[in-house]
C-alpha atoms as a PDB file:
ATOM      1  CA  UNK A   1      12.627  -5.784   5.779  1.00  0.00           C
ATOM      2  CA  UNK A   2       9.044  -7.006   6.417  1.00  0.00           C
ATOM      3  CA  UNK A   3       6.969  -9.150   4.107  1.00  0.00           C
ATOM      4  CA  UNK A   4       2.801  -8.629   3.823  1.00  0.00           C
ATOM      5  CA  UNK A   5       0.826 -11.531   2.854  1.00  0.00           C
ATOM      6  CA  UNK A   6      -2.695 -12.039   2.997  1.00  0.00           C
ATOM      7  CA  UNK A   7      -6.133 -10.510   2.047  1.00  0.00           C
ATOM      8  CA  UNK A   8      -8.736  -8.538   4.976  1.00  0.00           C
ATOM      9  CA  UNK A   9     -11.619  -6.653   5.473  1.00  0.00           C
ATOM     10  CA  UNK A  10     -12.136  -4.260   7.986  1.00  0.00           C
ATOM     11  CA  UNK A  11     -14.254  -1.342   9.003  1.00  0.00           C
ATOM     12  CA  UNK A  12     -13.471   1.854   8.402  1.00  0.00           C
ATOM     13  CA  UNK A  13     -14.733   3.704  11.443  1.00  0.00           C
ATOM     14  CA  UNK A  14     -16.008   7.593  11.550  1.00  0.00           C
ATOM     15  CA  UNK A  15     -12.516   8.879  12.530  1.00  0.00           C
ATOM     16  CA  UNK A  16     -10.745   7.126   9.555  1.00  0.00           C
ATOM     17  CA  UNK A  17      -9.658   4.182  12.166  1.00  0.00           C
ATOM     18  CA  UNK A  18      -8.467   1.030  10.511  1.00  0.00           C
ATOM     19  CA  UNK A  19      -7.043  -2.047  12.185  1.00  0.00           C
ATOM     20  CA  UNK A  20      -3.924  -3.667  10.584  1.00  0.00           C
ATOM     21  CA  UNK A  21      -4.035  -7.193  11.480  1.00  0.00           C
ATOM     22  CA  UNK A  22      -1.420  -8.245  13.702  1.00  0.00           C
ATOM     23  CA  UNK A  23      -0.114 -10.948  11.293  1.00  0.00           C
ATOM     24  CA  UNK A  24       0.873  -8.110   8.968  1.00  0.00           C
ATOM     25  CA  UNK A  25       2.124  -5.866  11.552  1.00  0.00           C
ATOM     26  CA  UNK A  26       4.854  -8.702  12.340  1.00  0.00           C
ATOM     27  CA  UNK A  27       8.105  -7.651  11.324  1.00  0.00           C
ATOM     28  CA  UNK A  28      10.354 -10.999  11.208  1.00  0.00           C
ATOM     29  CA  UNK A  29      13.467  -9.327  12.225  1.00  0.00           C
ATOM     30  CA  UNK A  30      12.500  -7.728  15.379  1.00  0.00           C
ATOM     31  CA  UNK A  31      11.012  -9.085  18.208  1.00  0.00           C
ATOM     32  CA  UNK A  32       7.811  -6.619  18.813  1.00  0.00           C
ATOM     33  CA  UNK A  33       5.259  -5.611  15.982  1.00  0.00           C
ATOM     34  CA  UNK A  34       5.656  -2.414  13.717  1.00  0.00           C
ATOM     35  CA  UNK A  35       4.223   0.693  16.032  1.00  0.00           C
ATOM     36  CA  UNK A  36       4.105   2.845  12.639  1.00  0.00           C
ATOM     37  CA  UNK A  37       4.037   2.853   8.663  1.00  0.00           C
ATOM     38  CA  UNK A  38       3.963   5.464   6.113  1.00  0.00           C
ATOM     39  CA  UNK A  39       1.186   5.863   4.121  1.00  0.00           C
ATOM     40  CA  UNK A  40       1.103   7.353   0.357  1.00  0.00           C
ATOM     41  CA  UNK A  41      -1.410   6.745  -2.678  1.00  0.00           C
ATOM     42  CA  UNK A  42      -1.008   4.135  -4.446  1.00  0.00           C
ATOM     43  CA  UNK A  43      -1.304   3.084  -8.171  1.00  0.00           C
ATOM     44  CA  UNK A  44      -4.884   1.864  -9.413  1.00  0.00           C
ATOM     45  CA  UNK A  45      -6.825   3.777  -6.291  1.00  0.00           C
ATOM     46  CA  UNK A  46      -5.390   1.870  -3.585  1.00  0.00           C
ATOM     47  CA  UNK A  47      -3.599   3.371  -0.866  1.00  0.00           C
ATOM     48  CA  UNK A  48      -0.144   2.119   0.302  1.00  0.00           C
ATOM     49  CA  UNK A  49       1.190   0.997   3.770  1.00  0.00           C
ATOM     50  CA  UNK A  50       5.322   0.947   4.203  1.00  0.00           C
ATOM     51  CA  UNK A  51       7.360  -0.250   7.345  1.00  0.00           C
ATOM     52  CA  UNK A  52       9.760   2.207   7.751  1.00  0.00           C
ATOM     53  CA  UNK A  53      12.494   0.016   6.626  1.00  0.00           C
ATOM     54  CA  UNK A  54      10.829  -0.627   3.329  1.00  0.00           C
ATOM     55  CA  UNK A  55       9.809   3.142   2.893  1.00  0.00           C
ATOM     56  CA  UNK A  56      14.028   3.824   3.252  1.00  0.00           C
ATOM     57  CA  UNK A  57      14.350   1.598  -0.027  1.00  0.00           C
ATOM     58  CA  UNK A  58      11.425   3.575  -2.048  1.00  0.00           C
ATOM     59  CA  UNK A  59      13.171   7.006  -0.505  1.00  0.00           C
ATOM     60  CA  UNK A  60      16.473   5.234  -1.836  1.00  0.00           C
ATOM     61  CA  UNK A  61      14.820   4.982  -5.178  1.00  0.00           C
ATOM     62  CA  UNK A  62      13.163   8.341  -5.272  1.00  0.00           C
ATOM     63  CA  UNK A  63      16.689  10.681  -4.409  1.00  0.00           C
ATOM     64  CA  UNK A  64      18.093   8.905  -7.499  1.00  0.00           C
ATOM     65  CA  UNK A  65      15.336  10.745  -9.654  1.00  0.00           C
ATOM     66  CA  UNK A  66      17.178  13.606 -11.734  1.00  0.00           C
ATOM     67  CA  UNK A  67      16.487  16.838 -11.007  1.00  0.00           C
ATOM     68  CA  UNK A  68      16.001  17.700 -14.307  1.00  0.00           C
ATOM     69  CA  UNK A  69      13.654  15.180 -14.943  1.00  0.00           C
ATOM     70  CA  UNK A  70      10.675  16.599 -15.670  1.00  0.00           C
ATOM     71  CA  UNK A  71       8.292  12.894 -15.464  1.00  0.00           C
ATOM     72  CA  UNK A  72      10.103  12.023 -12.780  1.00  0.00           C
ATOM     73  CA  UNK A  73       8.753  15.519 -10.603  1.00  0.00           C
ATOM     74  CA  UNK A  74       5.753  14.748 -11.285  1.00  0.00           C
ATOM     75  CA  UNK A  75       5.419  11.193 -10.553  1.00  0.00           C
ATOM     76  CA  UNK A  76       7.200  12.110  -7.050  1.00  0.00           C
ATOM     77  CA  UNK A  77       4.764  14.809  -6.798  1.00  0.00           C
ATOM     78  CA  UNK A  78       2.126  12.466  -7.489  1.00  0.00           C
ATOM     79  CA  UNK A  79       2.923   9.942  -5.580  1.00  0.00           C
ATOM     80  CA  UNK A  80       3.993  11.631  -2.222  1.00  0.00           C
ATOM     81  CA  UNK A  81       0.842  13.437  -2.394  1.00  0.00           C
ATOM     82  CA  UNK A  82      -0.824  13.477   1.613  1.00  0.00           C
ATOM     83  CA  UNK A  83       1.963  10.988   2.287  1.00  0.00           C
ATOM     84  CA  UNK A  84       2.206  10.688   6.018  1.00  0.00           C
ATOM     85  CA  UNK A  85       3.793   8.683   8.658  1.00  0.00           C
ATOM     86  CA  UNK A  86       0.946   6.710  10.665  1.00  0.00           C
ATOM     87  CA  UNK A  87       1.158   5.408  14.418  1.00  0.00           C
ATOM     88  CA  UNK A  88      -0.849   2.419  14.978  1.00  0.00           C
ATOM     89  CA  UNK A  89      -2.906   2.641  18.228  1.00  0.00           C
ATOM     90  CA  UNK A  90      -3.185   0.545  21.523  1.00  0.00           C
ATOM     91  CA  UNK A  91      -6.042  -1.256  19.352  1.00  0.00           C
ATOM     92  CA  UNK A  92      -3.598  -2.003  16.347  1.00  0.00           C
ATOM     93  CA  UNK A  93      -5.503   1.050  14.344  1.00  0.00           C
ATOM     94  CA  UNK A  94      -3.868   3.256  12.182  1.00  0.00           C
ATOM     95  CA  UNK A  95      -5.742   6.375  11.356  1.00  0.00           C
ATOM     96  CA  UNK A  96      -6.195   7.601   7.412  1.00  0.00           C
ATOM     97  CA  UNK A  97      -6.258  11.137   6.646  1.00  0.00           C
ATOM     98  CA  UNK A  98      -9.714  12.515   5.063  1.00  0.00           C
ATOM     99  CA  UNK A  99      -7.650  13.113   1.600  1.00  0.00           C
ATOM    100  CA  UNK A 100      -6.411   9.882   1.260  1.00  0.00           C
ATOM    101  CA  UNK A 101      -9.814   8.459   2.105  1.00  0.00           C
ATOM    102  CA  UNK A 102     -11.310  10.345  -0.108  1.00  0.00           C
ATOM    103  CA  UNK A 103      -8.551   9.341  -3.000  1.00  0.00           C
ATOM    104  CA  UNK A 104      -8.984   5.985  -1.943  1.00  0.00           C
ATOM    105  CA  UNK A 105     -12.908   5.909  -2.740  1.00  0.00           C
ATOM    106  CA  UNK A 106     -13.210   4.202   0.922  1.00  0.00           C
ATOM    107  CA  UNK A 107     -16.111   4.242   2.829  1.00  0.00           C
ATOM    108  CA  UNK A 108     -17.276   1.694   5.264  1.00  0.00           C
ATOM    109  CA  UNK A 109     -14.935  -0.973   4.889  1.00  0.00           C
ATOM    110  CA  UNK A 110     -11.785  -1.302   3.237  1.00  0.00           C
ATOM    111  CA  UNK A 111      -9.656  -4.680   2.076  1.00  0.00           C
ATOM    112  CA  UNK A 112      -5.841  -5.024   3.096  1.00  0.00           C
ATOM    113  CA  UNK A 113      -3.695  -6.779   0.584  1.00  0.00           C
ATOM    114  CA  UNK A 114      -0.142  -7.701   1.621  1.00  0.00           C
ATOM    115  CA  UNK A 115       2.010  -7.431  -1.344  1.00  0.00           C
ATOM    116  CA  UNK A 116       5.457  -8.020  -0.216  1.00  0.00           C
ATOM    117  CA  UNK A 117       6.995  -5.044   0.318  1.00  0.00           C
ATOM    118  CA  UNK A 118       3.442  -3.134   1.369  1.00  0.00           C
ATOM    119  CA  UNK A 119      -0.224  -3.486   2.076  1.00  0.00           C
ATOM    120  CA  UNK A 120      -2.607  -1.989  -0.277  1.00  0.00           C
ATOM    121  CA  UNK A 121      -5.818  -0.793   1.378  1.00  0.00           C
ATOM    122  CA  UNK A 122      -8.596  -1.003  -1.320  1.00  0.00           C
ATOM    123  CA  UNK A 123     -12.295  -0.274  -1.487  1.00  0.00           C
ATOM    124  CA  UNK A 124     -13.662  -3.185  -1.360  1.00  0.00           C
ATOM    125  CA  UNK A 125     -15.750  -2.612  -5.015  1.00  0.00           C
ATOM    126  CA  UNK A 126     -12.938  -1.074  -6.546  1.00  0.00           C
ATOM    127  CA  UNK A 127     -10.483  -4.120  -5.716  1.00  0.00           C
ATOM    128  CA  UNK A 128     -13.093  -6.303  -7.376  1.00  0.00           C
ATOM    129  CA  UNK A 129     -12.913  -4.473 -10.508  1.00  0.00           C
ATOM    130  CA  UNK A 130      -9.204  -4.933 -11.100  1.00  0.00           C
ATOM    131  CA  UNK A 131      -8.345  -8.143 -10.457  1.00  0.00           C
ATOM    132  CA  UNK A 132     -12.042  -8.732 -12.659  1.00  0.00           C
ATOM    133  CA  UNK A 133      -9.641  -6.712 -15.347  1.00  0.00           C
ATOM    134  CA  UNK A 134      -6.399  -9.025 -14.698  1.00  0.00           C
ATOM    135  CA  UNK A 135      -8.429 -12.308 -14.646  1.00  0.00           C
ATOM    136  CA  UNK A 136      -9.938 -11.145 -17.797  1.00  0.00           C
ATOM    137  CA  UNK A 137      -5.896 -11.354 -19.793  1.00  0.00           C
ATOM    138  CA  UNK A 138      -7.301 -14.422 -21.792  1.00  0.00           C
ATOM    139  CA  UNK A 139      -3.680 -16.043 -21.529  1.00  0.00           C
ATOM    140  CA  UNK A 140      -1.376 -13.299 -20.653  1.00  0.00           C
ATOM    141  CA  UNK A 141      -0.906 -13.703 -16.926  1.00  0.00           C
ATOM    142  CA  UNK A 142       0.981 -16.212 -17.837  1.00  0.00           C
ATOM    143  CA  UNK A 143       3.254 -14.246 -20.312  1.00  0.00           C
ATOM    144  CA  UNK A 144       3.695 -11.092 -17.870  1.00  0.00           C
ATOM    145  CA  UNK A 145       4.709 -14.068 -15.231  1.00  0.00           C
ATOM    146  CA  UNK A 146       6.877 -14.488 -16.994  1.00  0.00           C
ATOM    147  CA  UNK A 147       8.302 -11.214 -17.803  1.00  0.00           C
ATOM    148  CA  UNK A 148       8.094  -9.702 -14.520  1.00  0.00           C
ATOM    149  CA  UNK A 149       9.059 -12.984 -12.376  1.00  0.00           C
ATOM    150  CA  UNK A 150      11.406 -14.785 -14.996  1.00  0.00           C
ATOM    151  CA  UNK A 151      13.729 -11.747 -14.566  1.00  0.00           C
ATOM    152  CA  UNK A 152      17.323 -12.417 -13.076  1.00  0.00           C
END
């Protein structure tokens, strides 16, 4: 299990080349650094970066979805969308598929946000925006803190 921390900006080069800092390509229970990830779409625009052992818990988590469950299709239609399995490069790149680009909104640049289990990849503008729309909660950080954290 691998855990992302920390906020970067990169370039986004013509071939959809972006470098995954080495920090974040760490995995603290093997000795050499992740070689690949699998990327999806993520919620709010972002785009999502897995180790492989955290993308076997989400798989976990998506087989238990009913087959009957009509919401549930959909969101795993959503979500696996242009999912792919990425290979980072001699040059710790990985290379981004023109549709998720595109879904993304990236363009020149793009900001990698560990977040535990994953690292969003944002345009940078975009990114602004919603933490602008979190920071703007008058109070209620505090209470969803507490509901999402204070949970046992």
């Amino acid at each position: 299990m691998s855990s992302f921390y920390g906020t970067e900006t990169y370039a986004l080069d013509h071939k959809g080349r972006l470098s995954v800092p080495a920090s974040m390509r760490r995995d603290a229970s093997r000795r050499k650094p992740l070689d690949s990830f699998i990327l999806v779409a993520g919620f709010e625009g972002c785009l999502s970066l897995y180790s492989p052992d955290d993308w076997r818990r989400v798989e976990e988590r998506l087989r238990r979805i009913p087959m009957g469950d009509r919401r549930g299709r959909a969101f795993a239609r959503a979500f696996l969308m242009d999912a792919c399995k990425v290979t980072v490069d001699a040059q710790g790149r990985v290379t981004i598929p023109p549709a998720l680009v595109h879904r993304a909104g990236l363009g020149k640049e793009a900001v990698l946000h560990g977040q535990v289990d994953r690292i969003e990849i944002w345009d940078p503008v975009r990114l602004k925006s919603v933490v602008a729309e979190t920071a703007e909660t008058d109070g209620r950080l505090e209470s969803l803190a507490d509901e999402v954290l204070g949970r046992e």
